[in-house]
C-alpha atoms as a PDB file:
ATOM      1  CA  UNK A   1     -21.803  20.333  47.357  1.00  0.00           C
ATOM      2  CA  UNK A   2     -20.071  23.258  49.729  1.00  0.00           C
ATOM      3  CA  UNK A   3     -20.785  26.601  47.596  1.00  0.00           C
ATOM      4  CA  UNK A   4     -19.512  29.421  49.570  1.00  0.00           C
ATOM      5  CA  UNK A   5     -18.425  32.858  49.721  1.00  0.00           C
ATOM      6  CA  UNK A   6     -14.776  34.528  50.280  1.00  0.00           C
ATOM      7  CA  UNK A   7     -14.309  37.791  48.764  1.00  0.00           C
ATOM      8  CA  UNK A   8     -10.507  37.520  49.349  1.00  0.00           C
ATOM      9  CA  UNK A   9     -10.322  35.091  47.186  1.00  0.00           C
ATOM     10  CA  UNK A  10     -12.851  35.632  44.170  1.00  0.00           C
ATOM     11  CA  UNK A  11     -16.295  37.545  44.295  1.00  0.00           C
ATOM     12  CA  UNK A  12     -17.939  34.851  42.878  1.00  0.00           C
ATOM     13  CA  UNK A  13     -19.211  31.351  45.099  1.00  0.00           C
ATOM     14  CA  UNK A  14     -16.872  29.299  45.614  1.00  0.00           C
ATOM     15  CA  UNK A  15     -17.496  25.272  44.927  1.00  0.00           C
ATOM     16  CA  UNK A  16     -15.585  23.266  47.740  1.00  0.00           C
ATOM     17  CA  UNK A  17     -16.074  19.248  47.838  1.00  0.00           C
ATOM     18  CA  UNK A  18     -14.127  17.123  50.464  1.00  0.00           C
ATOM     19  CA  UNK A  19     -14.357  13.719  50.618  1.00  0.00           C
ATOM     20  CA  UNK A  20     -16.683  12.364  53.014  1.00  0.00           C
ATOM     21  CA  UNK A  21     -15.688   8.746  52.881  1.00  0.00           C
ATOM     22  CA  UNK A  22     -13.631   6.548  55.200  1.00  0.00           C
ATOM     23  CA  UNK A  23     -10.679   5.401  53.447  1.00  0.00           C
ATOM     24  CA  UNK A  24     -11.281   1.929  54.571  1.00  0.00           C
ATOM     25  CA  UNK A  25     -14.608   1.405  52.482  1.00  0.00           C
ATOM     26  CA  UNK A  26     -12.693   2.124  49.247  1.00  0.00           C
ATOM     27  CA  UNK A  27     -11.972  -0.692  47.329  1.00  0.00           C
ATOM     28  CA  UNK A  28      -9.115   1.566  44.949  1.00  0.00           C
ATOM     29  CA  UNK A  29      -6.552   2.071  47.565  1.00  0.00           C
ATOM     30  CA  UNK A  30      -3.909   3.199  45.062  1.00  0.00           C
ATOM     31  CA  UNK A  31      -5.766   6.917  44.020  1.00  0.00           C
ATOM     32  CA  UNK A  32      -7.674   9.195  46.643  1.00  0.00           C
ATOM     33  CA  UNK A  33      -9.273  12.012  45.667  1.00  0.00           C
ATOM     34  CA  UNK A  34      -9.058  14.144  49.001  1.00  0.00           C
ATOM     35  CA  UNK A  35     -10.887  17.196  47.470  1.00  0.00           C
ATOM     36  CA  UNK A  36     -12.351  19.050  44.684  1.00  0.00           C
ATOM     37  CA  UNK A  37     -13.219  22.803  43.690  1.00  0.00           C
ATOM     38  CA  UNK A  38     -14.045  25.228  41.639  1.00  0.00           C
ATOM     39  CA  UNK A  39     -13.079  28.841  42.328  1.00  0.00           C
ATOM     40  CA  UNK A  40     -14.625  31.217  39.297  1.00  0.00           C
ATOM     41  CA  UNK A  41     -13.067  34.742  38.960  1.00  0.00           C
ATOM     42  CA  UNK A  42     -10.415  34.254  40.715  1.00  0.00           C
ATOM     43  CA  UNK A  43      -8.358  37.392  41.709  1.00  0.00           C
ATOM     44  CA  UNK A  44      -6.364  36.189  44.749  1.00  0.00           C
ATOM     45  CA  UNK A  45      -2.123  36.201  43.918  1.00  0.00           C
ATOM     46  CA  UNK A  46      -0.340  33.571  46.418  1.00  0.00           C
ATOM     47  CA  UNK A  47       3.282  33.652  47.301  1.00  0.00           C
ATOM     48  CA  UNK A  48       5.246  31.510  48.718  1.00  0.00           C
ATOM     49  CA  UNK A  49       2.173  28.597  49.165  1.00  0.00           C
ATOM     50  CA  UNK A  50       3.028  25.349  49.979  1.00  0.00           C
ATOM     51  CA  UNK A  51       0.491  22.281  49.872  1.00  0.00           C
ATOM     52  CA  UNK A  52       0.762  18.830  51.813  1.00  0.00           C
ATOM     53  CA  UNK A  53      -0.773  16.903  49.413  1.00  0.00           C
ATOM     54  CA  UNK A  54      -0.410  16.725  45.615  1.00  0.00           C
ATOM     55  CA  UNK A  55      -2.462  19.117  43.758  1.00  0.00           C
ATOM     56  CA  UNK A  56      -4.075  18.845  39.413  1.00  0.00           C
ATOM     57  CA  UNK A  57      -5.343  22.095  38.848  1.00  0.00           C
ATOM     58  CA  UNK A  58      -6.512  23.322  35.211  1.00  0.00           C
ATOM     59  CA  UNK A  59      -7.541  26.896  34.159  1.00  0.00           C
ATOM     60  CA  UNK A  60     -10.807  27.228  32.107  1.00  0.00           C
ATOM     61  CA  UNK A  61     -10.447  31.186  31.709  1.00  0.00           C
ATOM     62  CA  UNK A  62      -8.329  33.884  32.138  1.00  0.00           C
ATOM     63  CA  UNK A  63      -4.554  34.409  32.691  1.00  0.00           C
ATOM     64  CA  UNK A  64      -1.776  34.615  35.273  1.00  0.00           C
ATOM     65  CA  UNK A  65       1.321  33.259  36.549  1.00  0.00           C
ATOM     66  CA  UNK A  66       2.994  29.803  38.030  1.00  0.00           C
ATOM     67  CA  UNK A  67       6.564  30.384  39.624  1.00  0.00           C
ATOM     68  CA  UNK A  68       7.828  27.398  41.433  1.00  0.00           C
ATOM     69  CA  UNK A  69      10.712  27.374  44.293  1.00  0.00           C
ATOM     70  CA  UNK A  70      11.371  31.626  43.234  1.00  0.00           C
ATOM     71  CA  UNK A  71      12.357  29.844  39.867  1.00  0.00           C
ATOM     72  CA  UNK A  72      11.062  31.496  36.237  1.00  0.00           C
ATOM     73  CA  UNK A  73       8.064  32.889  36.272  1.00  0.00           C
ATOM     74  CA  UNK A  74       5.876  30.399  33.736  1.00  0.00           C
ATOM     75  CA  UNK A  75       2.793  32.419  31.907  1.00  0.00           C
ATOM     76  CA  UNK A  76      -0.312  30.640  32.531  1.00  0.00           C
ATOM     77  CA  UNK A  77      -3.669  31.673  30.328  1.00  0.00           C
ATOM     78  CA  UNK A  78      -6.675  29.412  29.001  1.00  0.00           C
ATOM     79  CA  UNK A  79      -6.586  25.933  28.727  1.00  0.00           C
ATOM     80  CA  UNK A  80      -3.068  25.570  31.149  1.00  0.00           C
ATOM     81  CA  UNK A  81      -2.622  22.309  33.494  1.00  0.00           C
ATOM     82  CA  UNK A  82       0.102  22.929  36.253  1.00  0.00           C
ATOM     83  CA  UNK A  83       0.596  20.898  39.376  1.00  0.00           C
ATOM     84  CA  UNK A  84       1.599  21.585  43.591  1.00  0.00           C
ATOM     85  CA  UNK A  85       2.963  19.412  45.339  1.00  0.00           C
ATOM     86  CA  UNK A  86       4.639  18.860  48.774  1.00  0.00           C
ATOM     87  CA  UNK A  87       8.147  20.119  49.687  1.00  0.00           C
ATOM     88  CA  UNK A  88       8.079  22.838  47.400  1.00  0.00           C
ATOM     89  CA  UNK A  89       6.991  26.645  47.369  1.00  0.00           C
ATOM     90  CA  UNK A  90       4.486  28.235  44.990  1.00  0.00           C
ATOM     91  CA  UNK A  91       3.640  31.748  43.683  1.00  0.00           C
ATOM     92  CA  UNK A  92       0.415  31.836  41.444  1.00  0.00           C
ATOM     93  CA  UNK A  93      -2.512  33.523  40.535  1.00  0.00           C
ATOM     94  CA  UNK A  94      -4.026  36.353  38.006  1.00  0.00           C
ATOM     95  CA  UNK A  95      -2.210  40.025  37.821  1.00  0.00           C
ATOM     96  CA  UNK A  96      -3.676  43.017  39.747  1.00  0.00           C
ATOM     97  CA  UNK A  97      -6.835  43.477  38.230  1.00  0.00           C
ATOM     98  CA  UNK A  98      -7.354  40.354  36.428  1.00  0.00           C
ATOM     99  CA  UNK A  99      -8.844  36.827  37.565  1.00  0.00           C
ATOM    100  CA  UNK A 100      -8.547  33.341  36.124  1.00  0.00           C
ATOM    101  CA  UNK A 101     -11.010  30.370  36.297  1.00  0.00           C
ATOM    102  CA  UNK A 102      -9.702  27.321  38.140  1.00  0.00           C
ATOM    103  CA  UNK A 103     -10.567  23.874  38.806  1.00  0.00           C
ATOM    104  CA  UNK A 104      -8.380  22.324  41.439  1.00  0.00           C
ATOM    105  CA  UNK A 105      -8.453  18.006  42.481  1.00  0.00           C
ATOM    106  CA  UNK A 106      -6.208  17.462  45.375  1.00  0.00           C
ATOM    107  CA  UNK A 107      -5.195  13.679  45.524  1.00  0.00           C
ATOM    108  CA  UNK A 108      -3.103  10.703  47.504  1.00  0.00           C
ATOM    109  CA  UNK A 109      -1.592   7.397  47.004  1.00  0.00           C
ATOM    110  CA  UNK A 110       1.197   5.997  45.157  1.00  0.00           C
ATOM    111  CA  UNK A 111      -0.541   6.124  41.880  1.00  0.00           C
ATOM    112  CA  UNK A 112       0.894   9.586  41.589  1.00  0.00           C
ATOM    113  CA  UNK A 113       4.191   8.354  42.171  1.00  0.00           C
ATOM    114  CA  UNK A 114       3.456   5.987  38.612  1.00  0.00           C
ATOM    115  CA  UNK A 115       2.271   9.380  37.177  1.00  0.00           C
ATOM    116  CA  UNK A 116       5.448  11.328  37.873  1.00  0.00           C
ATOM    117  CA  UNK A 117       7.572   8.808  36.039  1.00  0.00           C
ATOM    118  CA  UNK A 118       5.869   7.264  33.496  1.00  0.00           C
ATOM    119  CA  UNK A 119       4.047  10.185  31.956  1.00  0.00           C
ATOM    120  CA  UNK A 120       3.798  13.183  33.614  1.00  0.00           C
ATOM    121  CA  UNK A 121       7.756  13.958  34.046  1.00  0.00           C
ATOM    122  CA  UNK A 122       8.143  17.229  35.837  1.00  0.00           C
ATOM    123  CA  UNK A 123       5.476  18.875  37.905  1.00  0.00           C
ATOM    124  CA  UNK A 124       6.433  22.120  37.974  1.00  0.00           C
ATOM    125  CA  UNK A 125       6.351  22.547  34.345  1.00  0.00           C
ATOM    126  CA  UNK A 126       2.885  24.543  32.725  1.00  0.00           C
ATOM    127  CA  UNK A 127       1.627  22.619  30.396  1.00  0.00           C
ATOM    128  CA  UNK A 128      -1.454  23.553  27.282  1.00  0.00           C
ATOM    129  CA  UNK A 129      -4.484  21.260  26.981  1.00  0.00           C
ATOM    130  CA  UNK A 130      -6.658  22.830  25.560  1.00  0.00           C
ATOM    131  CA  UNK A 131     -10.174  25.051  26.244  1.00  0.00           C
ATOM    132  CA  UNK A 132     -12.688  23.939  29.039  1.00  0.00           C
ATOM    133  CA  UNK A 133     -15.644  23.249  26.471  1.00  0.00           C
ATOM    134  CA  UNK A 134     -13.608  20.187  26.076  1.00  0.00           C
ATOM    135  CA  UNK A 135     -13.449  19.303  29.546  1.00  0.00           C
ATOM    136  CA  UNK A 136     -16.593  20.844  31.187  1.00  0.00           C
ATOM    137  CA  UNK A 137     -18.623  17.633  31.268  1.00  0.00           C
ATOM    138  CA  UNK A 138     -15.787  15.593  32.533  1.00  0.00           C
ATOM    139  CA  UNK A 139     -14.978  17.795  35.131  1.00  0.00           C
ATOM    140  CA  UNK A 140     -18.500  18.051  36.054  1.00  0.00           C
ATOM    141  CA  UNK A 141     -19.153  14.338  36.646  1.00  0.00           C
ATOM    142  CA  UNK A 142     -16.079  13.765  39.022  1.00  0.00           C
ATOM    143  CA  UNK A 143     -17.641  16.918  40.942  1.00  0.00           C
ATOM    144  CA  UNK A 144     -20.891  14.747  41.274  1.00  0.00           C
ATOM    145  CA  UNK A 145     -19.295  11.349  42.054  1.00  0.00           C
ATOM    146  CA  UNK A 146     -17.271  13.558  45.070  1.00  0.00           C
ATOM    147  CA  UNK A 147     -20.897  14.927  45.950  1.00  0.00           C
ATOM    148  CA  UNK A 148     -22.602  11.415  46.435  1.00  0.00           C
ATOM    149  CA  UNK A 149     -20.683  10.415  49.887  1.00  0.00           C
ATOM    150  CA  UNK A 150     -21.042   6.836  47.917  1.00  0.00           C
ATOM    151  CA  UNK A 151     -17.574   5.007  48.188  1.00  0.00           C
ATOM    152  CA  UNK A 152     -18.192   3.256  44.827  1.00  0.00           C
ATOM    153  CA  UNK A 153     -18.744   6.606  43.454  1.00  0.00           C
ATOM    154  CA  UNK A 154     -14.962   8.009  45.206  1.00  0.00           C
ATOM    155  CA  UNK A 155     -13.968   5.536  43.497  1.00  0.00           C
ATOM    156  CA  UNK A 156     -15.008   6.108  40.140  1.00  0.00           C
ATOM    157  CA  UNK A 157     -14.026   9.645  40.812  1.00  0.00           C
ATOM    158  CA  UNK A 158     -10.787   8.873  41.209  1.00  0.00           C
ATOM    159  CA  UNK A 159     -10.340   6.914  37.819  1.00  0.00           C
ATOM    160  CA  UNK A 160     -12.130   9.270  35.963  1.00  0.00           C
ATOM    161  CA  UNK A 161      -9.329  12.053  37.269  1.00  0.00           C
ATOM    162  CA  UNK A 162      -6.984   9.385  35.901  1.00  0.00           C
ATOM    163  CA  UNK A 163      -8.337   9.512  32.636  1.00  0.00           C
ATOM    164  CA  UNK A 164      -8.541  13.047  32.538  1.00  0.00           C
ATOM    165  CA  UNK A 165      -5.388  13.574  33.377  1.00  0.00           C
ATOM    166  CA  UNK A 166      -4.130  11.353  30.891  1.00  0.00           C
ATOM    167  CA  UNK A 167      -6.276  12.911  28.193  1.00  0.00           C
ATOM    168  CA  UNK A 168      -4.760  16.162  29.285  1.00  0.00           C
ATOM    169  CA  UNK A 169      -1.154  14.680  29.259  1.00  0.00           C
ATOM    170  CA  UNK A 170      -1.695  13.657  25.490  1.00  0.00           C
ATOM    171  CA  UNK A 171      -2.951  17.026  24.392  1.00  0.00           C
ATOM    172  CA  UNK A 172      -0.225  18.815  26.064  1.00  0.00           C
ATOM    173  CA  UNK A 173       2.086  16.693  24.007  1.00  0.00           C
ATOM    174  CA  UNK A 174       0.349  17.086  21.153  1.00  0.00           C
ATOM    175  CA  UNK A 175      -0.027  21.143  21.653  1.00  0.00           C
ATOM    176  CA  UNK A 176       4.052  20.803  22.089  1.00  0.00           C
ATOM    177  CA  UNK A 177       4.403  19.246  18.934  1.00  0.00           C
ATOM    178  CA  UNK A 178       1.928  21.936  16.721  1.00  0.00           C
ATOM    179  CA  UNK A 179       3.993  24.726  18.451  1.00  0.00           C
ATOM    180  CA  UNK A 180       7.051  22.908  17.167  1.00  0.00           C
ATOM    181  CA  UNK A 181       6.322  22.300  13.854  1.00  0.00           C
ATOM    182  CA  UNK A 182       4.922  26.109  13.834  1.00  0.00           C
ATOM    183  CA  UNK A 183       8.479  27.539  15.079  1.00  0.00           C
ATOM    184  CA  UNK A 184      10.475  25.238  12.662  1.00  0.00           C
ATOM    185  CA  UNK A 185       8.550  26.860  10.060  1.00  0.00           C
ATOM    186  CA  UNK A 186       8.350  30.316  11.257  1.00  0.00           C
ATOM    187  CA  UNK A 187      12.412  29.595  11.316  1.00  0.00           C
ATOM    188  CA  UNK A 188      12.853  28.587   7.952  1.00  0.00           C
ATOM    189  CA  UNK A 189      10.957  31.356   6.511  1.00  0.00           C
ATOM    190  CA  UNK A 190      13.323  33.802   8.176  1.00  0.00           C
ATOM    191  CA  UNK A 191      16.035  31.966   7.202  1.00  0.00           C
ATOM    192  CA  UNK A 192      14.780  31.967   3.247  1.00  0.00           C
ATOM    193  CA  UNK A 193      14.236  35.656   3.570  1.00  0.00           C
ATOM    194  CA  UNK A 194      18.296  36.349   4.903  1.00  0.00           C
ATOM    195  CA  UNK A 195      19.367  34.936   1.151  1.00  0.00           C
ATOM    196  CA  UNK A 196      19.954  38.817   0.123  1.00  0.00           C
ATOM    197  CA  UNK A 197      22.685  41.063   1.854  1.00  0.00           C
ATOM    198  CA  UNK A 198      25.770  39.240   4.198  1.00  0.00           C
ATOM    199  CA  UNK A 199      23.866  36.443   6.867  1.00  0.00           C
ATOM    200  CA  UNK A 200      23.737  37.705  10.132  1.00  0.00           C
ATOM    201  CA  UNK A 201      23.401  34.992  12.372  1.00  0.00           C
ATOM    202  CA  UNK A 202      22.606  37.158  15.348  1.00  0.00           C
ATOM    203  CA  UNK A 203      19.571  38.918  14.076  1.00  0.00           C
ATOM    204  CA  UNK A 204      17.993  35.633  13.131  1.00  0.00           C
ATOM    205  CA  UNK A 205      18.431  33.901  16.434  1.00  0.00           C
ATOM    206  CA  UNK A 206      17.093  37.548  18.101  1.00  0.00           C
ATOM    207  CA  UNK A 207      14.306  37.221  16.000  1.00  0.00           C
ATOM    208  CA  UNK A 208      13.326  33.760  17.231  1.00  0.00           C
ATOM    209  CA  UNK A 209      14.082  34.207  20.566  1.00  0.00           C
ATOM    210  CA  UNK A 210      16.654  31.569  20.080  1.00  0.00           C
ATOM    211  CA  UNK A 211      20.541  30.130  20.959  1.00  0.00           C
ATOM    212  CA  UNK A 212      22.812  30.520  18.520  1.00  0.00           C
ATOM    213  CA  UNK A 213      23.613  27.036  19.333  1.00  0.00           C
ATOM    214  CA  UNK A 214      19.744  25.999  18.972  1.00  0.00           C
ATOM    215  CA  UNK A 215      19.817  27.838  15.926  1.00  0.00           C
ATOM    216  CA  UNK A 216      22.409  25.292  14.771  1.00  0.00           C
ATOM    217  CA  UNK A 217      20.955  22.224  15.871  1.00  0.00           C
ATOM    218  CA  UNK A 218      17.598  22.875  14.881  1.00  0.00           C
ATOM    219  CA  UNK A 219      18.836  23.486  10.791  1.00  0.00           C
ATOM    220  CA  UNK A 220      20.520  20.371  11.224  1.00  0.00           C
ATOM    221  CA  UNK A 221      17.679  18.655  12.620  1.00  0.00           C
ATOM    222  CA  UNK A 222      15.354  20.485  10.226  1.00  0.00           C
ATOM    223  CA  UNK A 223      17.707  20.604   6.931  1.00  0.00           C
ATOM    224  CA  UNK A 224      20.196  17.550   7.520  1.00  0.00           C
ATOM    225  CA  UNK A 225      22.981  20.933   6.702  1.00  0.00           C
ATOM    226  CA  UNK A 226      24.770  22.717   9.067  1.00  0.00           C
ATOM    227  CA  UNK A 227      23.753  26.238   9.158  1.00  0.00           C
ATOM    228  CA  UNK A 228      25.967  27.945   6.432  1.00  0.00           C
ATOM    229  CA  UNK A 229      25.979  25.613   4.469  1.00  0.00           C
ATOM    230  CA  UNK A 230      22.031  25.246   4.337  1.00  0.00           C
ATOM    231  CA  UNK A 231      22.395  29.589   4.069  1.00  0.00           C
ATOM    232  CA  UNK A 232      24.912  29.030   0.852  1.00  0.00           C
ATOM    233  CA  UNK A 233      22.681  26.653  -0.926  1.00  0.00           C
ATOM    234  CA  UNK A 234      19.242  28.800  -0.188  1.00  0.00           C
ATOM    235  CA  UNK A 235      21.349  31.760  -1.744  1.00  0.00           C
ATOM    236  CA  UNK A 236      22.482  29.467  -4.904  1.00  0.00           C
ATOM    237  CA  UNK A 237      18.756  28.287  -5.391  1.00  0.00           C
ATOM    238  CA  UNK A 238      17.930  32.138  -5.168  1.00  0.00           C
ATOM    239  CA  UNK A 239      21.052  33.145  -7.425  1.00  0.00           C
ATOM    240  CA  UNK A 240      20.250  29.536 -10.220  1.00  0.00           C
ATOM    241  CA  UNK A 241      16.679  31.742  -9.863  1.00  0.00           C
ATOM    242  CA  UNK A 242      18.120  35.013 -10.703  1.00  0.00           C
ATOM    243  CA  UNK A 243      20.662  33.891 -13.506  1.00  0.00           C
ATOM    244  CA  UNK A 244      17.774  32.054 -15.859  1.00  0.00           C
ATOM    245  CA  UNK A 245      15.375  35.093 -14.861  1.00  0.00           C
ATOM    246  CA  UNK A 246      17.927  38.492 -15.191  1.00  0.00           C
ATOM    247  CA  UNK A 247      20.186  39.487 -17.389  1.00  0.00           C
ATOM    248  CA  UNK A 248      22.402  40.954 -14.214  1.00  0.00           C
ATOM    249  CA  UNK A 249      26.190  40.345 -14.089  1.00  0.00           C
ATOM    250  CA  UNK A 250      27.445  37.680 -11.813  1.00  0.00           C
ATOM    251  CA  UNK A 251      29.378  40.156 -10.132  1.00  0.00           C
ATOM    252  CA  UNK A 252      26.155  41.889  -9.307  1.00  0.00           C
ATOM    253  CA  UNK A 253      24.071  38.574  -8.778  1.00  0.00           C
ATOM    254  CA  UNK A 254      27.118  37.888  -6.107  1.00  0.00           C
ATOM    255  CA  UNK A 255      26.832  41.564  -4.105  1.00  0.00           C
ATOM    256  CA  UNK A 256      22.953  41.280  -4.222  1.00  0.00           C
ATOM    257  CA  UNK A 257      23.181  38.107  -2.350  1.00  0.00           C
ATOM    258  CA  UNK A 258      25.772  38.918   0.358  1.00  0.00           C
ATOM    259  CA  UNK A 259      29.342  37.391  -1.390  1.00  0.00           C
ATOM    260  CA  UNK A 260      31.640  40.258  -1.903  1.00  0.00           C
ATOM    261  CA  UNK A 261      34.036  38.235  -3.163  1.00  0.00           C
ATOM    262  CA  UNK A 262      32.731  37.252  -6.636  1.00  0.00           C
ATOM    263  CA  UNK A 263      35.153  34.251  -7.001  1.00  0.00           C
ATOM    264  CA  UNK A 264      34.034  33.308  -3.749  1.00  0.00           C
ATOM    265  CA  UNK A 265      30.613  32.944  -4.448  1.00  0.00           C
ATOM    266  CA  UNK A 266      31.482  31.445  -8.169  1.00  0.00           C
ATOM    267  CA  UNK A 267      32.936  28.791  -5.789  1.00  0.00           C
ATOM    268  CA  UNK A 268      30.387  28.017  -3.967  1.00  0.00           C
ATOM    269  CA  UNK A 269      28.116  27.715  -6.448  1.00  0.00           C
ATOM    270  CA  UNK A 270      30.200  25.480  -8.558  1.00  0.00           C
ATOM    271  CA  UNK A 271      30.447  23.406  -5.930  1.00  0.00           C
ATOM    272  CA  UNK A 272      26.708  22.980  -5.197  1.00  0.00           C
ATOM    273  CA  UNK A 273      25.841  22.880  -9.121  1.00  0.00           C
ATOM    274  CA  UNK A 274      28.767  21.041 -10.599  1.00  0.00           C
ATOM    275  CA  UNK A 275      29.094  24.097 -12.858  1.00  0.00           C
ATOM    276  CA  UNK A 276      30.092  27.546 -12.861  1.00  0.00           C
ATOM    277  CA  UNK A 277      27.410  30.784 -12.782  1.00  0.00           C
ATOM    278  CA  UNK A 278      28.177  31.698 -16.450  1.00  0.00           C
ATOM    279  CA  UNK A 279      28.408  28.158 -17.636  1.00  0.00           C
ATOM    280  CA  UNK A 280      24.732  27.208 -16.154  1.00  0.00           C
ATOM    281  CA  UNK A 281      23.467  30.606 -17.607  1.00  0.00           C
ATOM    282  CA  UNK A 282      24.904  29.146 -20.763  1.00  0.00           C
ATOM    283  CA  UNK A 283      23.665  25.602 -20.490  1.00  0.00           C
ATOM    284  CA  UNK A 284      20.145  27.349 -20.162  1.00  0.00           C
END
């Protein structure tokens, strides 16, 4: 294993592993692994990089950037996958003053092309997968099989990459979905607490970081209502809530929750309920 030293790049040894086998003695001609390494601390920022050979690499530590083509900048941090690959132009690395831990695999063959389309997608897209303690001893065995200069053991280096990468496909999709279900929830939550005063839109999708026309879909998706709708009947659950539990005037009940028109809001309710305000405060 090549462990060697390039303060430019981290101040910590570097672990460098090319392959020392003849192509022809491989028996898997569809995966190559040309390379593997480790660089620990790493502080070195590259712009404008560009790579002749596709490229896994996965940060165990740390945080930094991944911009592809002068595109958006893409945060990187812990437990990120990202990908180079030819033709295009890279900028990545740690912040002045801070390093990242990264394990790099730099492969060949059409295999990748299988990759691309059937479950990677796109490449230049960051994706979550999780901490290294996870990983480590994964990581660590490919490094050996690379070591041996065994062609059997290339080999079973490069299917074991496969299988990494596939496990780290899967928990990137599964990360997606957690942060998902976490946003849909952080939504509704502000959307329950905009049931008093006049909706504002706006301030919600601000808050969220969000489209107004996201906002929309995703309370569709979420709700099966469009979105004022879904806002009328979370202020008639609030105001059904507020009539069996006050003795306040509709009028009042109508102003506290945002409907300055108290016929309005009787309106609305009636059509939600099948009854008026007073008549299901009566009914009660």
């Amino acid at each position: 294993m090549t462990t060697y030293m390039d303060y430019r790049i981290s101040p910590k040894p570097i672990r460098d592993i090319f392959s020392r086998v003849d192509k022809s003695r491989l028996l898997l001609t569809s995966l190559r692994i040309l390379g593997v390494g480790h660089i620990p601390g790493r502080t070195l920022y590259r712009r404008e990089a560009k790579f002749m050979h596709f490229a896994v690499v996965y940060i165990g530590g740390g945080e930094g950037h991944y911009r592809v083509n002068g595109g958006d900048v893409q945060p990187v941090r812990e437990g990120s996958l990202f990908f180079f690959y030819p033709g295009a132009s890279f900028d990545y690395g740690p912040p002045p003053g801070s390093s990242w831990d990264e394990y790099f695999f730099t492969v060949e063959g059409p295999r990748i092309e299988e990759w691309l389309r059937d479950w990677i997608g796109n490449p230049g897209t960051v994706r979550q997968v999780g901490s290294i303690d996870g990983y480590r001893q994964k990581i660590e065995r490919i490094f050996l099989l690379m070591d041996s200069g065994i062609p059997s053991d290339q080999d079973r280096a490069s299917l074991q990459l496969e299988a990494l990468l596939y496990e780290f496909m899967l928990q990137a999709r599964s990360v997606r979905e957690t942060e998902r279900t976490n946003h849909a929830a952080k939504l509704l939550e502000d959307l329950v607490h905009s049931v008093y005063g006049e909706f504002d839109p706006n301030r919600v999708c601000e808050r969220n970081h969000i489209s107004l026309s996201t906002l929309r879909r995703l309370v569709h998706k979420i709700s099966g209502y469009p979105l004022h709708e879904y806002i009328h009947r979370l202020k008639i659950a609030e105001a059904k809530h507020l009539l069996l539990n006050t003795d306040a005037k509709v009028k009042e009940l109508a102003e506290k929750l945002g409907y300055k028109d108290m016929f309005y809001f009787s309106r609305i309710f009636k059509k939600i309920t099948g009854v008026s305000p007073r008549d299901y405060r009566k009914s009660l």
